[in-house]
N, C-alpha and C. Protein backbone atom coordinates (compact mmCIF):
# COMPACT_ATOMS: atom_id res chain seq x y z
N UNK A 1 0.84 -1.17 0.00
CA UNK A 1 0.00 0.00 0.00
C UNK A 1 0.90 1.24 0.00
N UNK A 2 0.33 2.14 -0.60
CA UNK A 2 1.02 3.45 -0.98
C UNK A 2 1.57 4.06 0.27
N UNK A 3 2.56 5.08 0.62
CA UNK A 3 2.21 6.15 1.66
C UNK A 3 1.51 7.09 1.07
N UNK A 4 0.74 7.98 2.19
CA UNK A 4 0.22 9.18 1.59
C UNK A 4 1.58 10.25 1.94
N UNK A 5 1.06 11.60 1.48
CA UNK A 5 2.47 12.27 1.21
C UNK A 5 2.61 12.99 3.08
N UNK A 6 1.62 13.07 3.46
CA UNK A 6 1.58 13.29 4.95
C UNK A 6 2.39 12.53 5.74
N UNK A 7 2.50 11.28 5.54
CA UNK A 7 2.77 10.42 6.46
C UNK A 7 4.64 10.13 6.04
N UNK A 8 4.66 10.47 4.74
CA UNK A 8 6.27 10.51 4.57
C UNK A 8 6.56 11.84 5.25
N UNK A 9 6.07 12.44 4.77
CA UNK A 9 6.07 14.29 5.41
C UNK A 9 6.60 13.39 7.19
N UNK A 10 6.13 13.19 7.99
CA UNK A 10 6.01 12.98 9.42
C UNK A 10 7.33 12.15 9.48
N UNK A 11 7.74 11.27 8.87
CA UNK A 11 8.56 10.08 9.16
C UNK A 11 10.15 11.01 9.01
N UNK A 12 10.01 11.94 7.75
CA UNK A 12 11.04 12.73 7.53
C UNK A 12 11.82 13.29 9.12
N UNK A 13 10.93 13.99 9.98
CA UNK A 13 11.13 14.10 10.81
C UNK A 13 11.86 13.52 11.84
N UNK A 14 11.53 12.32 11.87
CA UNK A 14 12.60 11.35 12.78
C UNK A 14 13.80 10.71 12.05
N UNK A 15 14.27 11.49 11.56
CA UNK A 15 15.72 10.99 10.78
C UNK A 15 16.61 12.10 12.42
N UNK A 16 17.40 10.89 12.19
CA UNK A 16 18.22 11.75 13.54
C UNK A 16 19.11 12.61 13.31
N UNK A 17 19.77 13.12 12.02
CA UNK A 17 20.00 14.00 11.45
C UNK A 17 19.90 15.50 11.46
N UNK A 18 19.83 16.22 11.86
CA UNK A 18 18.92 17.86 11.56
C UNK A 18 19.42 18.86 10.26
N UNK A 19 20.46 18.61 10.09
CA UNK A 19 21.65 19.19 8.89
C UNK A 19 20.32 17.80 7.67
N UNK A 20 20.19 16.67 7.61
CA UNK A 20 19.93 15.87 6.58
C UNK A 20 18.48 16.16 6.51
N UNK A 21 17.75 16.63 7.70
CA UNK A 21 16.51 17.02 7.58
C UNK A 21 16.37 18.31 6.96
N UNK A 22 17.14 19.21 6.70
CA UNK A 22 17.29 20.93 6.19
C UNK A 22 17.27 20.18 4.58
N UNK A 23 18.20 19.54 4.27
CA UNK A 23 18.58 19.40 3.34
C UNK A 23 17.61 19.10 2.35
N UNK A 24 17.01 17.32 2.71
CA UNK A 24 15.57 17.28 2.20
C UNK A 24 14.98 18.20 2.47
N UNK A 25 14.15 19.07 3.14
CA UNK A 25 13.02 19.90 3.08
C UNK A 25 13.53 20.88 1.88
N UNK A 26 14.92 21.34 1.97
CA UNK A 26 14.84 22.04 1.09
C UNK A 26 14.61 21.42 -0.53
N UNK A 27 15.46 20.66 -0.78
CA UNK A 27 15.27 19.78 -2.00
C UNK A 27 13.50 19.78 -2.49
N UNK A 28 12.47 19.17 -1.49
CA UNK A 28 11.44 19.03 -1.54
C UNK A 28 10.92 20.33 -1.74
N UNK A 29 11.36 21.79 -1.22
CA UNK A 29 10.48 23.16 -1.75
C UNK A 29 10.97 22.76 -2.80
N UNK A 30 12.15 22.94 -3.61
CA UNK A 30 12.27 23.27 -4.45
C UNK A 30 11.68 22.54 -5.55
N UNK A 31 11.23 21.14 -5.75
CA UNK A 31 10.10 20.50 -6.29
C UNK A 31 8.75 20.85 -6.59
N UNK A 32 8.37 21.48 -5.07
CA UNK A 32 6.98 22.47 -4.95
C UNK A 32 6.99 22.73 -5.92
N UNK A 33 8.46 24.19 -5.61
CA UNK A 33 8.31 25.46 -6.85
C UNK A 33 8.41 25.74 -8.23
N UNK A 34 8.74 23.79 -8.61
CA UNK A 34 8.59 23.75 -9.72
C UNK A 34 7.44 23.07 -10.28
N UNK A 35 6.43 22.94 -9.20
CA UNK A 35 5.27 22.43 -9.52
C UNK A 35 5.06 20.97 -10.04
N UNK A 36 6.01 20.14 -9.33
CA UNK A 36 5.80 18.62 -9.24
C UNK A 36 4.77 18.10 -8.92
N UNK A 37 4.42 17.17 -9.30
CA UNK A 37 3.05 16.32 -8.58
C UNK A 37 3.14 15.88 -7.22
N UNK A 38 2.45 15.60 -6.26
CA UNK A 38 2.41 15.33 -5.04
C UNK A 38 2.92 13.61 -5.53
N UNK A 39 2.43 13.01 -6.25
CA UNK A 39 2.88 11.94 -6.53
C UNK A 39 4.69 11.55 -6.45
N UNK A 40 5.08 12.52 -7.41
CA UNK A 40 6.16 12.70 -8.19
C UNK A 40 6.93 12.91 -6.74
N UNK A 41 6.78 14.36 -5.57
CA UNK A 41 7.35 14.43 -4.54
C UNK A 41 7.63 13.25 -3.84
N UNK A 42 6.39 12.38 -3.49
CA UNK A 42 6.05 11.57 -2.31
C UNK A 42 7.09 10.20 -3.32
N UNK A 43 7.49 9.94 -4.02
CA UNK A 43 8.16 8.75 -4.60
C UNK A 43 9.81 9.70 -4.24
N UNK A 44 9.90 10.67 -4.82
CA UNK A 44 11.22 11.22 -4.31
C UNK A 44 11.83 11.22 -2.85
N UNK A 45 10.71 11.69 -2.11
CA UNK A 45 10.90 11.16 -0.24
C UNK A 45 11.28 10.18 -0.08
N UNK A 46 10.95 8.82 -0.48
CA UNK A 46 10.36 7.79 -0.16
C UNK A 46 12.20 7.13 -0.62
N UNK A 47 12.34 7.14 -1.99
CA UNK A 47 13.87 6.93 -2.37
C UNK A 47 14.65 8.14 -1.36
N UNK A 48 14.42 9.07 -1.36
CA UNK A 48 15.38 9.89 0.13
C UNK A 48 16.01 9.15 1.17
């Protein structure tokens, strides 16, 4: 079963990391701002 993009969204969070957590989030705006699919994001997290 799929994740929804929420629930990768949440998991991101517990990477024990904080420098690796900046990093993805930023990567991930910058997907936003190019107007990726929520699909397209949530498979990119997921390989993250």
């Amino acid at each position: 079963m799929p994740l929804k993009l929420s629930t990768t969204r949440r998991q991101i969070q517990n990477i024990p990391n904080a420098k690796n957590i900046e990093i993805i989030n930023e990567f991930l705006e910058y997907m936003r701002n190019n107007e990726s699919s929520e699909y397209h994001q949530n498979n990119n997290r997921k390989n993250i």
